[in-house]
C-alpha atoms as a PDB file:
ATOM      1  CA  UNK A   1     -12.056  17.056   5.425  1.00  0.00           C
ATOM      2  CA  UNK A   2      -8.313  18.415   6.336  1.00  0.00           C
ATOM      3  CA  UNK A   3      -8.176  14.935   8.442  1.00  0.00           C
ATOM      4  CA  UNK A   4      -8.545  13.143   5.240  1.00  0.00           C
ATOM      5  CA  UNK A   5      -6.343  15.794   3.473  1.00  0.00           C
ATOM      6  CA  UNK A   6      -3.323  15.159   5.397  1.00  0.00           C
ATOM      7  CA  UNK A   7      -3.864  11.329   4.880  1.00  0.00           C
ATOM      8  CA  UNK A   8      -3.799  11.898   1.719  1.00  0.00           C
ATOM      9  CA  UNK A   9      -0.386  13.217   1.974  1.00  0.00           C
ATOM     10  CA  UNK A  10       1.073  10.113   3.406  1.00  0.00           C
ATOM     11  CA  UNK A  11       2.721   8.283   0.907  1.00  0.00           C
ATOM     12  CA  UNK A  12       2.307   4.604   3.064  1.00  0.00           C
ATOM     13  CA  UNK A  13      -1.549   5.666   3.319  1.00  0.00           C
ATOM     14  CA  UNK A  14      -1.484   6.035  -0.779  1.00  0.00           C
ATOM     15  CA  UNK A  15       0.536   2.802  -0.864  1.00  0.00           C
ATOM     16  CA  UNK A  16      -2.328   1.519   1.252  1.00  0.00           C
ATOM     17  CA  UNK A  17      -5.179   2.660  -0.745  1.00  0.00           C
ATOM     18  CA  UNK A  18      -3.276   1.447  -4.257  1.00  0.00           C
ATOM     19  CA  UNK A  19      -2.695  -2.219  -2.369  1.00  0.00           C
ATOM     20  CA  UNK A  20      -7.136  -1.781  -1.997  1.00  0.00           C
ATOM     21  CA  UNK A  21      -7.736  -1.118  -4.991  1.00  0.00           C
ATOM     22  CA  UNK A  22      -5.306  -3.921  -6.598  1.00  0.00           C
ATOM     23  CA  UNK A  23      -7.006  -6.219  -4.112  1.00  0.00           C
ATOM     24  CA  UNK A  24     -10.529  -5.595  -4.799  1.00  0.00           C
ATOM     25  CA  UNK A  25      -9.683  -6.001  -8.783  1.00  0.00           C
ATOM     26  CA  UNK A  26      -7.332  -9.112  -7.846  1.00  0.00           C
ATOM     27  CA  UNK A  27     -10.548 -10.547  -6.377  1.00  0.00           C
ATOM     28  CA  UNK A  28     -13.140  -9.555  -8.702  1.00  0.00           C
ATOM     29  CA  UNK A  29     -11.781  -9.496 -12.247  1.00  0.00           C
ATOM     30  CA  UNK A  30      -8.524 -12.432 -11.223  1.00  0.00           C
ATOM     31  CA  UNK A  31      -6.492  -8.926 -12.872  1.00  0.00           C
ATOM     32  CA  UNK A  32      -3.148 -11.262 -11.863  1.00  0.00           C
ATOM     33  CA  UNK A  33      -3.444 -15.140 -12.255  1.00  0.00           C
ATOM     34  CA  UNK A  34      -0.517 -15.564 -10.084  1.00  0.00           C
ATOM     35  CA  UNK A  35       0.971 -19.010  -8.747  1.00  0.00           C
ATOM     36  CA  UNK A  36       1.521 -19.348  -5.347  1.00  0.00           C
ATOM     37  CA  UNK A  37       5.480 -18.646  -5.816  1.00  0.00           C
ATOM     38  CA  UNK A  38       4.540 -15.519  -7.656  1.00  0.00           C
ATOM     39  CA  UNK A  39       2.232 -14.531  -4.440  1.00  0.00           C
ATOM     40  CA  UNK A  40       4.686 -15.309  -2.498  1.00  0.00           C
ATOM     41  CA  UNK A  41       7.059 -12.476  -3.817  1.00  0.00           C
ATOM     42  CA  UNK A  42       4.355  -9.981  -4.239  1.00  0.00           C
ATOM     43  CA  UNK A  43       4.000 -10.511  -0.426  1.00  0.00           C
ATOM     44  CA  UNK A  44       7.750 -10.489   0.447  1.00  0.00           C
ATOM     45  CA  UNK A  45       7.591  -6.991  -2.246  1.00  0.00           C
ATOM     46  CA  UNK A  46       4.749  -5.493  -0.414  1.00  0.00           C
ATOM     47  CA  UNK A  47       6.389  -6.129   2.781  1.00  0.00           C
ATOM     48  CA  UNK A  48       9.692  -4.305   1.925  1.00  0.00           C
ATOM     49  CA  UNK A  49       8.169  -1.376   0.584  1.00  0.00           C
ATOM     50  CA  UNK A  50       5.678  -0.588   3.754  1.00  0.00           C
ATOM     51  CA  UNK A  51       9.083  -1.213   5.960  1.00  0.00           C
ATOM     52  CA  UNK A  52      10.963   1.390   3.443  1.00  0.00           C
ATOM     53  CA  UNK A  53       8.026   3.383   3.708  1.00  0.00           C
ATOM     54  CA  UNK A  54       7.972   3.614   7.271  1.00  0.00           C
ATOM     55  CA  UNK A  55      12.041   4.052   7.745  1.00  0.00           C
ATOM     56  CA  UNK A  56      11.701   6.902   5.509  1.00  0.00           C
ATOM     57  CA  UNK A  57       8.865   8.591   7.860  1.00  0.00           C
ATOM     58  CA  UNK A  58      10.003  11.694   9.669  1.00  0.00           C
ATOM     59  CA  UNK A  59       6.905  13.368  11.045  1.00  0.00           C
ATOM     60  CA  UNK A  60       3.563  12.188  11.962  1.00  0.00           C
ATOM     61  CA  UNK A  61       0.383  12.476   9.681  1.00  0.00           C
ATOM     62  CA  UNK A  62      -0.940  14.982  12.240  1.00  0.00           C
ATOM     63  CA  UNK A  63       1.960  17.444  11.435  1.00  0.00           C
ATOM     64  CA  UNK A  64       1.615  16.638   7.557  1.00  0.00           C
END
């Protein structure tokens, strides 16, 4: 349980979990009828905020 605490606690696992859930509705309910340009820049989007996530990481999870 503290393992899943200190994920919790990660802001790039939350990011991770949000992308999930936005996925699984994307998928099911079509929550975003986006055309392929409009994918495209969610992509390029996602892809600068994990990096910005990551830059901004100082200390492992484990020490969280």
């Amino acid at each position: 349980m503290t393992a899943i605490l200190q994920l919790l606690r990660s802001r790039t696992v939350l990011f991770a979990i949000l992308l999930a859930v936005l996925s699984v509705l994307q998928g099911y309910v079509g929550l975003l009828p986006l055309s392929p340009i409009e994918q495209m820049y969610v992509g390029i989007a996602i892809s600068v905020i994990v990096t910005a996530l990551r830059i901004v990481t100082t200390v492992p999870i484990s020490q969280k």
